[in-house]
N, C-alpha and C. Protein backbone atom coordinates (compact mmCIF):
# COMPACT_ATOMS: atom_id res chain seq x y z
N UNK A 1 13.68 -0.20 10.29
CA UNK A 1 13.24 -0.76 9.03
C UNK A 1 11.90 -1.47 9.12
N UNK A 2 11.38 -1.11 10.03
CA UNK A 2 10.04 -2.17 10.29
C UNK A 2 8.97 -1.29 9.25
N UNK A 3 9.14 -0.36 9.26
CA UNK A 3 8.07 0.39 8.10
C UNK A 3 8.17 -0.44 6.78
N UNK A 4 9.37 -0.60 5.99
CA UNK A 4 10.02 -1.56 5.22
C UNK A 4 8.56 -2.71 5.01
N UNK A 5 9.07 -3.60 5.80
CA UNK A 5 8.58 -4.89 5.85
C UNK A 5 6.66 -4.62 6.09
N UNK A 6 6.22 -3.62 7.28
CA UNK A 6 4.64 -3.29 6.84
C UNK A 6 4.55 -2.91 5.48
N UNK A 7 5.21 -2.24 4.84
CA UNK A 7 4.78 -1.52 3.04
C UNK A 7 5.02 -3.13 2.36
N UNK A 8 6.02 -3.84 2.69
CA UNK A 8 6.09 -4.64 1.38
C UNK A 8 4.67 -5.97 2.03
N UNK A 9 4.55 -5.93 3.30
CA UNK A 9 3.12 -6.73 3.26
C UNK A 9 1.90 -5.94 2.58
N UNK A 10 1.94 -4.70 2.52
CA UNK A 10 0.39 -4.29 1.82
C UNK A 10 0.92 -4.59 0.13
N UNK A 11 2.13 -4.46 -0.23
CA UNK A 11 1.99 -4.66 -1.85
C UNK A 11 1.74 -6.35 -1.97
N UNK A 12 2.33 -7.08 -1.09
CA UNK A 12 2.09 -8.13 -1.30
C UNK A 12 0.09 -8.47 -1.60
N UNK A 13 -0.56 -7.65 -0.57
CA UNK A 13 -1.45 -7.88 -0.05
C UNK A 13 -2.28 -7.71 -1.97
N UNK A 14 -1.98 -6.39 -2.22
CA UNK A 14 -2.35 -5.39 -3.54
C UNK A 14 -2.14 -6.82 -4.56
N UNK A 15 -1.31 -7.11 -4.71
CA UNK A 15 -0.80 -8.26 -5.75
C UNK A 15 -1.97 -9.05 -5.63
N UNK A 16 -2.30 -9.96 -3.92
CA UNK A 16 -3.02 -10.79 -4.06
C UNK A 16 -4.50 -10.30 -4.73
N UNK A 17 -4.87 -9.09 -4.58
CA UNK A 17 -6.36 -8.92 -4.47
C UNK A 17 -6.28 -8.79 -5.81
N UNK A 18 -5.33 -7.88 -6.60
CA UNK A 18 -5.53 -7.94 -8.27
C UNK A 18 -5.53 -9.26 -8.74
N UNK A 19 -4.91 -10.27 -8.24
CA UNK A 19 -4.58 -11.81 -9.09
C UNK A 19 -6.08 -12.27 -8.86
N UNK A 20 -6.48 -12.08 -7.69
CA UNK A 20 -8.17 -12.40 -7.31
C UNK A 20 -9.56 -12.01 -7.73
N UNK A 21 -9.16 -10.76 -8.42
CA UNK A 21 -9.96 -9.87 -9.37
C UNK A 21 -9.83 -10.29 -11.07
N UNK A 22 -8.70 -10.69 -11.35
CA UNK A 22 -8.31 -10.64 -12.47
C UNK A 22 -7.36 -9.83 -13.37
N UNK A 23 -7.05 -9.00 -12.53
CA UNK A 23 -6.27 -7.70 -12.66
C UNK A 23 -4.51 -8.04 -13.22
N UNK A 24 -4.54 -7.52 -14.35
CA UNK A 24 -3.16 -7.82 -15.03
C UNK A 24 -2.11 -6.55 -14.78
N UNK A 25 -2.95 -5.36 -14.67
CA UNK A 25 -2.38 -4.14 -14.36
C UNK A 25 -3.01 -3.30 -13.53
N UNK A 26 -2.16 -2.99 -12.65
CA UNK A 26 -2.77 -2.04 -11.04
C UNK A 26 -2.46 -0.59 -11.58
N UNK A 27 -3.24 0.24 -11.68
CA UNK A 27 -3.16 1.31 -11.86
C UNK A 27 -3.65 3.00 -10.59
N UNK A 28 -4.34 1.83 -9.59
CA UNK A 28 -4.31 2.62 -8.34
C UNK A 28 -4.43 1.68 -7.45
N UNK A 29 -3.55 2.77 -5.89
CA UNK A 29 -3.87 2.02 -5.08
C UNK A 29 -4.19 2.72 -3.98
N UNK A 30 -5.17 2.36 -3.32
CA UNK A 30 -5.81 3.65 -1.90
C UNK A 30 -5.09 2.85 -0.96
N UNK A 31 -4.80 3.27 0.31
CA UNK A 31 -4.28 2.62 1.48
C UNK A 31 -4.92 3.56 2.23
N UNK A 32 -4.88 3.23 3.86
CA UNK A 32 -4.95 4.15 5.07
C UNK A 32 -4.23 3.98 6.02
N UNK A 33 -3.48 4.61 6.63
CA UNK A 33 -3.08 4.25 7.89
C UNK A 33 -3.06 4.91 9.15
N UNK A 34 -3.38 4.34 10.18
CA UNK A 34 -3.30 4.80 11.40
C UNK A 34 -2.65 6.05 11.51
N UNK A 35 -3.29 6.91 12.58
CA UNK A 35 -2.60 8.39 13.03
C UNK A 35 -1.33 8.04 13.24
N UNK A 36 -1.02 7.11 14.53
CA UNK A 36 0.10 6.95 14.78
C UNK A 36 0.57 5.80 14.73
N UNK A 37 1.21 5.57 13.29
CA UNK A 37 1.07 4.67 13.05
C UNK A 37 2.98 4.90 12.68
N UNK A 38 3.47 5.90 12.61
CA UNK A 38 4.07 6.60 12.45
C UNK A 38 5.03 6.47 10.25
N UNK A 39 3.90 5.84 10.32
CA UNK A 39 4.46 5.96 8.71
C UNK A 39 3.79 7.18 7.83
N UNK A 40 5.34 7.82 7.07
CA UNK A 40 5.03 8.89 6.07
C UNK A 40 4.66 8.55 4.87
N UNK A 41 3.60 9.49 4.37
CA UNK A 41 3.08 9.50 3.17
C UNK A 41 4.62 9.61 2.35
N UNK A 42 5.10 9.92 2.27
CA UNK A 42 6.50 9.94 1.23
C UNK A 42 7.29 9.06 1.44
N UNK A 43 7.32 8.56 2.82
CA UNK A 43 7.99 7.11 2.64
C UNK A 43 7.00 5.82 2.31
N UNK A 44 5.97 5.64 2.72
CA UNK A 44 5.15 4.90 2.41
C UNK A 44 5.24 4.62 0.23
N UNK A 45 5.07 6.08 -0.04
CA UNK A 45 5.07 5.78 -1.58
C UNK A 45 6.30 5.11 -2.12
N UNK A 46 7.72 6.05 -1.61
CA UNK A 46 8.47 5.36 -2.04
C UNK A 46 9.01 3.58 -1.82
N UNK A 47 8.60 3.56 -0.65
CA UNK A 47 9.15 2.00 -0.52
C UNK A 47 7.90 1.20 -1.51
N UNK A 48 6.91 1.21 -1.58
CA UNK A 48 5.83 0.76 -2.20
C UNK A 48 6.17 1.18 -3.35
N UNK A 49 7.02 1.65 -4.41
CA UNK A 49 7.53 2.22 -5.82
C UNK A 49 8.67 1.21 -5.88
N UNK A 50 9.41 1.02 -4.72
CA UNK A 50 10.67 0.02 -4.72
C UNK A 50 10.67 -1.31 -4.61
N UNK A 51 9.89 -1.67 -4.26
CA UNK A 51 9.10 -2.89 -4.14
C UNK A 51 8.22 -3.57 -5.17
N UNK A 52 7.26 -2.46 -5.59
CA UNK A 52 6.51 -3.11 -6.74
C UNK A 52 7.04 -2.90 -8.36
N UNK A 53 8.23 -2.60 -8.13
CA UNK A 53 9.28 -2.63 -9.20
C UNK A 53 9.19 -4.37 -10.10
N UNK A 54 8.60 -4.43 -11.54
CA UNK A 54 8.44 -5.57 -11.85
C UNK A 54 7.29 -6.35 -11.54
N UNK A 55 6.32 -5.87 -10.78
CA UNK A 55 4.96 -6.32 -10.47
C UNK A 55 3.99 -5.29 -11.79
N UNK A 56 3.08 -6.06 -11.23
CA UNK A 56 1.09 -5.31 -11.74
C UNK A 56 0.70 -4.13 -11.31
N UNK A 57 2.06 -4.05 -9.94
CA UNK A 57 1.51 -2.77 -9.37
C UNK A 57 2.93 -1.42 -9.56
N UNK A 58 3.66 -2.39 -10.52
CA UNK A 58 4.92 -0.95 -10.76
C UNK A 58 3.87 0.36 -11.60
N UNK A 59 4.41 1.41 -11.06
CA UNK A 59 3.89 2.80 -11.77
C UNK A 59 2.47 3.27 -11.46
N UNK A 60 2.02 2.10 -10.24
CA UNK A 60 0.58 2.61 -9.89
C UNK A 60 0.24 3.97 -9.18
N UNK A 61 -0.14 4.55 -9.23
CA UNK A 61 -0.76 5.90 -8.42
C UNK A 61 -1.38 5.30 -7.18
N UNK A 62 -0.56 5.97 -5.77
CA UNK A 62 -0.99 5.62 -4.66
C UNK A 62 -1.08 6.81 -3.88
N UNK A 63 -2.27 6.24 -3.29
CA UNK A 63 -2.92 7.22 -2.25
C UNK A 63 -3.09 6.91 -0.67
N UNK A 64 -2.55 7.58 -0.12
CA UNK A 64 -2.72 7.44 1.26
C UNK A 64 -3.78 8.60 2.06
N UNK A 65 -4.12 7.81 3.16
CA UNK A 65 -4.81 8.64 3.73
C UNK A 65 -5.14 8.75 5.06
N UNK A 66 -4.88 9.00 6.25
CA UNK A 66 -4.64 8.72 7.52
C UNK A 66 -6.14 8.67 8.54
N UNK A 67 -5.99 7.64 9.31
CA UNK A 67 -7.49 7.54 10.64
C UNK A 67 -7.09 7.62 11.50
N UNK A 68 -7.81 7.62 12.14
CA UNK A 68 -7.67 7.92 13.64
C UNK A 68 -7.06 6.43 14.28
N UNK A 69 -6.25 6.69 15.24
CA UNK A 69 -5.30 5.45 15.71
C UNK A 69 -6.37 4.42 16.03
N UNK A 70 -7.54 4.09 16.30
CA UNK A 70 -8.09 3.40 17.11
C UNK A 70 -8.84 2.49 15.75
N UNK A 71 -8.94 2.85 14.66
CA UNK A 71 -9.46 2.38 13.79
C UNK A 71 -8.32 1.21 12.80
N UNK A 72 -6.88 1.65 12.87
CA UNK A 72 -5.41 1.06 12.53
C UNK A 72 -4.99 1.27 13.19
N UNK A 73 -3.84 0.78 13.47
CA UNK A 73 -2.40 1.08 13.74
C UNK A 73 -1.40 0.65 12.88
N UNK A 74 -1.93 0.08 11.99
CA UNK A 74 -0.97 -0.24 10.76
C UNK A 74 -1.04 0.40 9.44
N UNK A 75 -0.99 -0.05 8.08
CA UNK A 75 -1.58 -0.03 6.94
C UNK A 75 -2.31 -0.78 6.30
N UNK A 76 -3.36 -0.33 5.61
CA UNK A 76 -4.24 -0.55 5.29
C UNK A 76 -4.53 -0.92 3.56
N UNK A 77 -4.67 -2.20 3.26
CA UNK A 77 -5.36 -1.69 1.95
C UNK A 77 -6.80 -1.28 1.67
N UNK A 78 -7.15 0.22 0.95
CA UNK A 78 -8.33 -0.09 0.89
C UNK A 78 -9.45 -0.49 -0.59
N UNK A 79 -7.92 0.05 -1.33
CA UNK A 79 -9.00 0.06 -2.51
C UNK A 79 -7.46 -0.41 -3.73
N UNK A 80 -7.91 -1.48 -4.99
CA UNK A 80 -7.20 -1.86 -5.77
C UNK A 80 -7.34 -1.18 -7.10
N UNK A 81 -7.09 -0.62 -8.49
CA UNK A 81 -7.76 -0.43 -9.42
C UNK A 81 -7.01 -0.94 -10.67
């Protein structure tokens, strides 16, 4: 379950940067994560769909996109909209 708890720190993370922007509604969200980082693009969305259930960021369109291990090893936020 440790994937779990990394996804719900990047929505947390997403929350903070929209409240910091001004952002009432998240409508995208870019992430990256490490090669081996071993988190799936399909689990990544869904726990991040289960989580931001009742947030700014429920129903946002998320995008993942993977680097090379040496650049992450985690997830990444990169971009809020």
């Amino acid at each position: 379950m440790h994937e779990y708890h990394i996804i719900e720190r990047a929505v947390k993370e997403v929350l903070e940067k929209a409240k910091e922007s001004g952002k009432t509604k998240i409508n995208k969200v870019v992430l990256s994560a490490g090669e081996r980082s071993g988190l799936e693009e399909g689990m990544i969305k869904l726990h991040f769909e289960l989580i931001a259930e009742g947030t700014p960021a429920e129903g946002a369109e998320i995008s993942v996109s993977y680097v090379p291990a040496d650049r992450s090893s985690s997830l990444v936020v990169d971009l809020v909209e």
